[in-house]
Protein backbone atom coordinates (compact mmCIF):
# COMPACT_ATOMS: atom_id res chain seq x y z
CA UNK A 1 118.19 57.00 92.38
CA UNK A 2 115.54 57.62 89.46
CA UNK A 3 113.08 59.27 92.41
CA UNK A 4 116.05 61.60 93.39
CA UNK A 5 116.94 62.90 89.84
CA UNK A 6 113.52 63.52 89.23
CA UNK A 7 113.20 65.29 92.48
CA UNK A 8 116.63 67.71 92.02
CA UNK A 9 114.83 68.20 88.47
CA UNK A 10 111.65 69.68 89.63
CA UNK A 11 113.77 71.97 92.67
CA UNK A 12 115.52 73.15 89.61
CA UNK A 13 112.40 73.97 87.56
CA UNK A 14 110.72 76.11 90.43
CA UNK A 15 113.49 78.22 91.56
CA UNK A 16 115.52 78.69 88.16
CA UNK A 17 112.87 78.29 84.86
CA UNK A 18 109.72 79.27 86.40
CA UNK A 19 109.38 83.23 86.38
CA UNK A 20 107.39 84.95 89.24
CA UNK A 21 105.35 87.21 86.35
CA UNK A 22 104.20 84.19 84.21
CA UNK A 23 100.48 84.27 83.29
CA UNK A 24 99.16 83.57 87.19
CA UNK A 25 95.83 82.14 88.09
CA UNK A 26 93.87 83.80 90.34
CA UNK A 27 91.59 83.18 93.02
CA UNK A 28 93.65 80.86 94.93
CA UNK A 29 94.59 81.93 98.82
CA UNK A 30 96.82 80.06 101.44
CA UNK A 31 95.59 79.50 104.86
CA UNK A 32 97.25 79.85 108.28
CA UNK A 33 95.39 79.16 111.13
CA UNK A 34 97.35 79.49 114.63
CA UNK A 35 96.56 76.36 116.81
CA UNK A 36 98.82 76.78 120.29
CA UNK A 37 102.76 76.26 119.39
CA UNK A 38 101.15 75.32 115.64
CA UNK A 39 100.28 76.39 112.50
CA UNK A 40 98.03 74.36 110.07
CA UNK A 41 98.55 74.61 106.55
CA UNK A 42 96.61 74.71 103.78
CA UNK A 43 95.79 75.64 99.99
CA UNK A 44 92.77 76.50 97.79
CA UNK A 45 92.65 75.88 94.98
CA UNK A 46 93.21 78.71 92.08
CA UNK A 47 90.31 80.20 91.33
CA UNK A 48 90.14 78.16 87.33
CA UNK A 49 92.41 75.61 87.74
CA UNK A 50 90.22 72.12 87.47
CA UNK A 51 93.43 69.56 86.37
CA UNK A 52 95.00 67.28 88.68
CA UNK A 53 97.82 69.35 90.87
CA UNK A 54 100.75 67.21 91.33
CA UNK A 55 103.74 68.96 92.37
CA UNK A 56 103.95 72.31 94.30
CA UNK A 57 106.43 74.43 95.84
CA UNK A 58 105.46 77.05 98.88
CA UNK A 59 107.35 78.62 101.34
CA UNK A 60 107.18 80.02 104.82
CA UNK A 61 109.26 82.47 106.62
CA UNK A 62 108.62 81.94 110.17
CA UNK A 63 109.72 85.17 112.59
CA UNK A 64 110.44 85.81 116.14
CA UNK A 65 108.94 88.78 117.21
CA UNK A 66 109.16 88.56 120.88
CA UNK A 67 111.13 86.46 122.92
CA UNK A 68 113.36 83.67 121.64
CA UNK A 69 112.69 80.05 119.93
CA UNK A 70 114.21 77.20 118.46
CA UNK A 71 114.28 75.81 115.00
CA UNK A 72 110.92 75.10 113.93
CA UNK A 73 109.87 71.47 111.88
CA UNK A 74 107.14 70.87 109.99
CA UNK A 75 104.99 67.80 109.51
CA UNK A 76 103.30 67.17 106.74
CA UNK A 77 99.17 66.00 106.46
CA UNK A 78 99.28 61.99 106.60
CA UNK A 79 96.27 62.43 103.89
CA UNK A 80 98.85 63.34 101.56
CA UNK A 81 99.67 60.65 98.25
CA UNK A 82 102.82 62.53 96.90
CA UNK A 83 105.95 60.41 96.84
CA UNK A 84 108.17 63.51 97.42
CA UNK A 85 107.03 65.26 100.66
CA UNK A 86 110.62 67.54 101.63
CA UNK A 87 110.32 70.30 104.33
CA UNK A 88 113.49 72.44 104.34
CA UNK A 89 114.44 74.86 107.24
CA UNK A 90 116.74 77.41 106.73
CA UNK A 91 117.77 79.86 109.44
CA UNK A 92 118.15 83.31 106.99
CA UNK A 93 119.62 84.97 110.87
CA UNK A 94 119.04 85.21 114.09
CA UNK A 95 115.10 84.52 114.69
CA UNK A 96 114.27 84.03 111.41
CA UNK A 97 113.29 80.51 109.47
CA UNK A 98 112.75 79.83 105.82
CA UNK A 99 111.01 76.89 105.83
CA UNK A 100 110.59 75.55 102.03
CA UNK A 101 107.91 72.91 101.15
CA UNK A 102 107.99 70.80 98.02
CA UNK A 103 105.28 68.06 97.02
CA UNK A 104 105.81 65.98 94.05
CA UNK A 105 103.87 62.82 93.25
CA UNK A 106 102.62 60.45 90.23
CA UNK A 107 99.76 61.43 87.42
CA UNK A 108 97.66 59.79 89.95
CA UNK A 109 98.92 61.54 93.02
CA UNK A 110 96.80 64.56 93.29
CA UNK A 111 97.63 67.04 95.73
CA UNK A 112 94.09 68.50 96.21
CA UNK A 113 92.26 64.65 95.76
CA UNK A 114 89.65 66.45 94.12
CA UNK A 115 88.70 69.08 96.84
CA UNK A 116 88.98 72.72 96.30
CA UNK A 117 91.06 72.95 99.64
CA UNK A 118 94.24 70.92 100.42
CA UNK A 119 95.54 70.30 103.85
CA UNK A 120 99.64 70.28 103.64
CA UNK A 121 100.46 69.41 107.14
CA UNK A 122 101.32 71.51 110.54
CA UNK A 123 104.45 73.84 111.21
CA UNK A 124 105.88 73.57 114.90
CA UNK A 125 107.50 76.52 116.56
CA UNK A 126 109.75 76.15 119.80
CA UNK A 127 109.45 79.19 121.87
CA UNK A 128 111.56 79.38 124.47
CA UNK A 129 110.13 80.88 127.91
CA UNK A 130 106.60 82.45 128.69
CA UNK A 131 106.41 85.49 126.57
CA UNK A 132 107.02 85.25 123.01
CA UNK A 133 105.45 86.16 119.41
CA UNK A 134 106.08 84.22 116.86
CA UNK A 135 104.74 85.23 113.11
CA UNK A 136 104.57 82.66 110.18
CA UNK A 137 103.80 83.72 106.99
CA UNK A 138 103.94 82.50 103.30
CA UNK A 139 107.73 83.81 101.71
CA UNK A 140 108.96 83.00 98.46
CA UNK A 141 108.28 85.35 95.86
CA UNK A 142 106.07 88.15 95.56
CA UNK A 143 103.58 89.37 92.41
CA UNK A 144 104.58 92.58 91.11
CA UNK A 145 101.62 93.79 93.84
CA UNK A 146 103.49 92.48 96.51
CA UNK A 147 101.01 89.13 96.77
CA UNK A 148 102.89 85.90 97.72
CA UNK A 149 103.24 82.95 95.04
CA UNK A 150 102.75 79.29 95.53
CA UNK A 151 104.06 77.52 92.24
CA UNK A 152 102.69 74.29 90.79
CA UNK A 153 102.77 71.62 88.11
CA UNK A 154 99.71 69.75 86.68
CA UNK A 155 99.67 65.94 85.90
CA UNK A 156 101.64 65.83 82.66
CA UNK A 157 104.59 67.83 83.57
CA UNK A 158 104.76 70.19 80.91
CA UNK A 159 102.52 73.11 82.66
CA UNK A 160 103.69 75.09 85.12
CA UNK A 161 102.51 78.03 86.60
CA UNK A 162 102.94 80.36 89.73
CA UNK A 163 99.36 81.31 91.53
CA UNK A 164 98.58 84.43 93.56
CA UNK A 165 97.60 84.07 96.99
CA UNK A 166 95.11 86.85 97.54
CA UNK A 167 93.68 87.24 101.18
CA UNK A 168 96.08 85.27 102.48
CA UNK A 169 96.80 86.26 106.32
CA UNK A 170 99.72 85.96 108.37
CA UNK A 171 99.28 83.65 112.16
CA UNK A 172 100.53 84.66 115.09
CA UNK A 173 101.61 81.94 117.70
CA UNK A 174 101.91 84.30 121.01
CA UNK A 175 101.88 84.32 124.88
CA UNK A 176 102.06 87.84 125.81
CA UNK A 177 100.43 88.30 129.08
CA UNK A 178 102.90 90.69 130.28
CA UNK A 179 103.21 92.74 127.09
CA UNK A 180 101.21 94.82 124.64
CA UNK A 181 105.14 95.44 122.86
CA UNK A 182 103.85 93.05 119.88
CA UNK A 183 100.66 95.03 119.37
CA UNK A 184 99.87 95.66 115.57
CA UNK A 185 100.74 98.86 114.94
CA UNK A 186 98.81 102.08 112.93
CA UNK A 187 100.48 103.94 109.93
CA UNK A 188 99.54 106.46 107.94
CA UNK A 189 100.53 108.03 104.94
CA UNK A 190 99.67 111.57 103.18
CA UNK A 191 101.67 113.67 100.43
CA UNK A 192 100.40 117.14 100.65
CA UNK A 193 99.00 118.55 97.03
CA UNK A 194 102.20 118.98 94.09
CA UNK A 195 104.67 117.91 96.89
CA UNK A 196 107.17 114.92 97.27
CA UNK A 197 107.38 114.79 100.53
CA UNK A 198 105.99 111.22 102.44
CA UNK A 199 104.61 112.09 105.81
CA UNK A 200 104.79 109.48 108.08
CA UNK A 201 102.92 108.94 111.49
CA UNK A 202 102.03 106.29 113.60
CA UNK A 203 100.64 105.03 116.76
CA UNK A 204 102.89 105.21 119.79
CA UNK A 205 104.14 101.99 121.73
CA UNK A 206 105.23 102.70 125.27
CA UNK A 207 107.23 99.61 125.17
CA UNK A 208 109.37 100.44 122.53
CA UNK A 209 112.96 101.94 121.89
CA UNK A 210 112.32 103.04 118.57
CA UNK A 211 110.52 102.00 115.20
CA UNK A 212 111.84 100.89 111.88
CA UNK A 213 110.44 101.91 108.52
CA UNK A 214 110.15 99.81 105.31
CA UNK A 215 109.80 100.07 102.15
CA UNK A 216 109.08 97.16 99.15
CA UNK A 217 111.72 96.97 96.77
CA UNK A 218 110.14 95.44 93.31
CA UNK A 219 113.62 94.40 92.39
CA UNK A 220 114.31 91.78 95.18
CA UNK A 221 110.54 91.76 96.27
CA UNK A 222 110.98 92.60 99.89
CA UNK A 223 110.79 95.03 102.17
CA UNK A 224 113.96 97.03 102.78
CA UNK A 225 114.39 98.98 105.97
CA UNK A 226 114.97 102.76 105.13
CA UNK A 227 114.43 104.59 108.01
CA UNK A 228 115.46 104.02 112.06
CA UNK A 229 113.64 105.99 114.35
CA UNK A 230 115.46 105.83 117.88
CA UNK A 231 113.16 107.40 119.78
CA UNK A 232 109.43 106.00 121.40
CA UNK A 233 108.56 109.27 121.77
CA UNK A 234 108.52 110.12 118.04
CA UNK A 235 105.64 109.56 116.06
CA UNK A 236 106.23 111.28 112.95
CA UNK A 237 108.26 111.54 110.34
CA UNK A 238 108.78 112.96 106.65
CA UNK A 239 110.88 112.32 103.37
CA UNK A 240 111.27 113.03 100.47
CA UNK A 241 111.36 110.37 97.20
CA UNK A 242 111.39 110.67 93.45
CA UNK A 243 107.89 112.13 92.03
CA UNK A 244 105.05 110.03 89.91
CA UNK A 245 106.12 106.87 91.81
CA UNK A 246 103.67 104.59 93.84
CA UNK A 247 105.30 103.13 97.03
CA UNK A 248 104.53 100.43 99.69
CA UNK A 249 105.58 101.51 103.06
CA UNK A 250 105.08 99.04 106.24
CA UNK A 251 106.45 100.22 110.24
CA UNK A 252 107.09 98.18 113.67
CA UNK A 253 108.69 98.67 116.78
CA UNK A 254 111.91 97.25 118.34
CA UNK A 255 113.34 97.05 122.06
CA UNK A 256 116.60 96.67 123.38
CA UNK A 257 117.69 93.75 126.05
CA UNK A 258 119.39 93.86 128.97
CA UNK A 259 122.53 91.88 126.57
CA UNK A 260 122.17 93.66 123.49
CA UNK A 261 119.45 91.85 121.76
CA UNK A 262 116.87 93.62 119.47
CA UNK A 263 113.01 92.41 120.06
CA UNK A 264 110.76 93.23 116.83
CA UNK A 265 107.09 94.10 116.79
CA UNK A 266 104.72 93.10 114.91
CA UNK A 267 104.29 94.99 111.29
CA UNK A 268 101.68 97.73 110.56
CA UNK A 269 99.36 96.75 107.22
CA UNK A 270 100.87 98.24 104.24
CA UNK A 271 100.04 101.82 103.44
CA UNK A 272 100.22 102.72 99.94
CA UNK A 273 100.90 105.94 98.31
CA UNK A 274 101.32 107.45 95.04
CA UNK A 275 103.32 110.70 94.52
CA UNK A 276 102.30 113.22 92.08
CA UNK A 277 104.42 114.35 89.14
CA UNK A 278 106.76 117.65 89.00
CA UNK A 279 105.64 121.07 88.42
CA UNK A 280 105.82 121.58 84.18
CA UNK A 281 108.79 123.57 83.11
CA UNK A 282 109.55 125.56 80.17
CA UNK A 283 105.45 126.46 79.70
CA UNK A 284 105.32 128.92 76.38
CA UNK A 285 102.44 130.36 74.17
CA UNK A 286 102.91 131.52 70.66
CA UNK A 287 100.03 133.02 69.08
CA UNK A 288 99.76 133.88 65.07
CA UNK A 289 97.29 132.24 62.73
CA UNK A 290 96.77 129.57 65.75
CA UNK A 291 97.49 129.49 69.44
CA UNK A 292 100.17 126.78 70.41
CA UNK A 293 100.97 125.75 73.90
CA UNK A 294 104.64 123.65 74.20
CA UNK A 295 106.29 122.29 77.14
CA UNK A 296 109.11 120.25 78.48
CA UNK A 297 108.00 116.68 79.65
CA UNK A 298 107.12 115.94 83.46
CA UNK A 299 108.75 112.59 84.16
CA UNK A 300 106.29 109.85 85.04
CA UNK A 301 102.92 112.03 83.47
CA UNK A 302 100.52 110.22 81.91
CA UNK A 303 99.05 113.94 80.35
CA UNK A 304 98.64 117.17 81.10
CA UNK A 305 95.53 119.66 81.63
CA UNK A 306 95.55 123.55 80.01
CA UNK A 307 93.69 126.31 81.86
CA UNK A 308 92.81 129.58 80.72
CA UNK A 309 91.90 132.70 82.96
CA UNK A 310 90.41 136.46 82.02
CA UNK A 311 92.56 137.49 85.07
CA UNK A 312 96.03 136.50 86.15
CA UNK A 313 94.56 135.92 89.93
CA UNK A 314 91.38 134.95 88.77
CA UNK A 315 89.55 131.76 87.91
CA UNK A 316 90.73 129.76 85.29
CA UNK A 317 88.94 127.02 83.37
CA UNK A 318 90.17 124.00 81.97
CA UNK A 319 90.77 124.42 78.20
CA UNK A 320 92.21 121.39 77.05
CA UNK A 321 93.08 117.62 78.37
CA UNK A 322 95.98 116.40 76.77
CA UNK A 323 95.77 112.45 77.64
CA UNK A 324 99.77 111.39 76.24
CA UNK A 325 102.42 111.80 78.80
CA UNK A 326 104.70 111.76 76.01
CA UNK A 327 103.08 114.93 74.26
CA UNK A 328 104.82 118.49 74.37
CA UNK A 329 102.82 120.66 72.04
CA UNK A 330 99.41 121.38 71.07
CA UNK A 331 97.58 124.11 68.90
CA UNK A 332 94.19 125.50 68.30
CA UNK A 333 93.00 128.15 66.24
CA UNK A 334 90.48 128.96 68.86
CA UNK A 335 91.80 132.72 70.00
CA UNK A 336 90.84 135.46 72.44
CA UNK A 337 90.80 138.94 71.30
CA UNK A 338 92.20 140.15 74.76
CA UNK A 339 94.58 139.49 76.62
CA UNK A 340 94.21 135.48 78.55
CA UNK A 341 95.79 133.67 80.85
CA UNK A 342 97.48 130.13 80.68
CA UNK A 343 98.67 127.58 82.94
CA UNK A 344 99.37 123.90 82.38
CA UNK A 345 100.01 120.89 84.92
CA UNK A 346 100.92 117.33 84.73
CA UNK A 347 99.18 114.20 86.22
CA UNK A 348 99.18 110.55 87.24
CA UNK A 349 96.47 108.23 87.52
CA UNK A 350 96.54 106.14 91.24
CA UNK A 351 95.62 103.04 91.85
CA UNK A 352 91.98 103.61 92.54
CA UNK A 353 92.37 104.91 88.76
CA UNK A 354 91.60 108.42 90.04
CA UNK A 355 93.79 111.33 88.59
CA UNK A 356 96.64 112.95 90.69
CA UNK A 357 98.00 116.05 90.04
CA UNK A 358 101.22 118.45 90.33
CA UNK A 359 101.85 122.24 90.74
CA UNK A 360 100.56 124.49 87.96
CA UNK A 361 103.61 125.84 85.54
CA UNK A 362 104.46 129.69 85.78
CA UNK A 363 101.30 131.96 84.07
CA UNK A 364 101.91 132.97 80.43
CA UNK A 365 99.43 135.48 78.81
CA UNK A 366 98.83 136.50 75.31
């Protein structure tokens, strides 16, 4: 009865005390390795972490991307010391598994024995028939980069922490001899200069009905399906979403049965983009004893850039950087005797840290 309390304890400490944007350590990666209709398991071990690893929580979501299976069951490595070994499977709907893995043992019970790597056990999936594709991948909760978690305690109880997985790849337990339907797909994603329009394309699949489009939601830390394309025949497609914003955008296909039934493909790699910010309104100049520049702020601008120009057509040169997003004014005393040109535009920094810029405001000379 003791073991059980202890155990409900630690279920409770994972999914309702232990936030997903703790400190994480780094370095760590799962590993899935496809072995005919199984999957080993595995951990290494956070890149920093050096304590004894007692209790851990990871989860799988194991998907049907072609053909049809049975619930899946997982075994866990005999190797293993813990006294609580508990392998949940949930069925979330049709063709999908949740399969939640919890290890909890004694101060003397560790997890990785020492190693750097630490073999859970093997997950079994029951297709059913000759073609299938089945994909198993970690779940659970995402970093705020979209990384999955594993969460763990050390040896005295009283540390937890959640650990990114970096690297960490998805298996794929297929027969598809007859069909290329579950081939990864290709998509790419471009934003053409001071625009908010996404442009979407992607590599055909002859064996498709249609694709789906996805995009990850930081809120619930999934991928939410925003677009249906219902055509195989369509490669392309644009829309439109709120400037300054980075998004995550992943595709596959789907296919119709005979009965009714929708087949999935397999998922493109994410493509990541990051929208530039609005064109700057209300631009003035006001010249007496100094020259000042004001504007309405761009939402989502982490500055803004002045230019100057001899000629309202001509070339203009940068005259100032202005490095606050927050900032709507700024003065010099520097002056031109004739008559110059001035522009202003906002701009974002990406995630490669390089600068992205909107559409120049409306020309003001003085």
């Amino acid at each position: 009865m003791k073991k059980w309390i202890k155990y409900m304890a630690l279920v409770c400490f994972f999914v309702f005390v232990l936030p997903v944007h703790a400190a994480a350590a780094g370095g760590g990666s799962g590993v899935l390795t496809a072995d005919g209709n199984e999957v080993s398991v595995g951990l290494k071990l956070p890149e920093g972490k050096t304590e004894t690893i007692t209790s851990l929580r990871l989860q799988l979501r194991v998907t049907v991307q072609a053909g049809t299976m049975g619930e899946p069951g997982f075994t866990f490595d005999s190797k293993l010391k813990s006294t609580v070994k508990d392998a949940e499977v949930h069925k979330e709907k049709d063709g999908v598994y949740l399969v939640d893995l919890i290890l909890s043992g004694k101060k003397d019970q560790d997890i990785f024995n020492g190693n750097e790597y630490a073999a859970l056990g093997r997950l079994s999936v029951k297709p059913n028939g000759d073609e299938y594709q089945i994909l198993v991948e970690i779940a659970g909760d995402l970093s705020e980069s979209g990384e999955p978690v594993v969460k763990y305690m050390d040896a005295g109880g009283k540390e937890a922490m959640p650990a990114l997985l970096a690297d960490t790849g998805a298996a794929v337990v297929k027969n598809t001899r007859k069909s290329a339907f579950g081939q990864e797909p290709k998509l790419r994603t471009s934003v053409k200069k001071g625009s908010n329009a996404v442009m979407f394309q992607w590599s055909k699949n002859e064996e498709a009905n249609g694709y789906i489009l996805y995009e990850y939601d930081a809120a619930s830390k999934t991928y939410r399906e925003f677009k249906t394309i219902g055509s195989p025949a369509v490669t392309a497609y644009s829309m439109k979403f709120k400037y300054a914003t980075l998004h995550m955008f992943r595709l596959r296909a789907y296919r119709k049965s005979a009965d009714g039934s929708i087949t999935y493909g397999t998922y493109s790699p994410v493509s990541r983009v990051t929208l530039p910010p609005a064109k700057v309104k209300g631009f003035t100049v006001k010249k007496s004893s100094k020259l000042t520049f004001s504007w309405k702020k761009t939402d989502g601008a982490k500055g803004y850039q002045i230019y100057s120009g001899k000629k309202k057509n001509g070339k203009y040169k940068l005259l100032k950087t202005v490095k606050k997003g927050k900032t709507k004014k700024w003065s010099t005393k520097k002056m031109n005797s004739k008559k110059t040109y001035y522009k202003v535009r906002a701009y974002v920094t990406g995630e490669n840290g390089k600068r992205i810029y909107g559409d120049f405001s409306k020309i003001k000379a003085k």
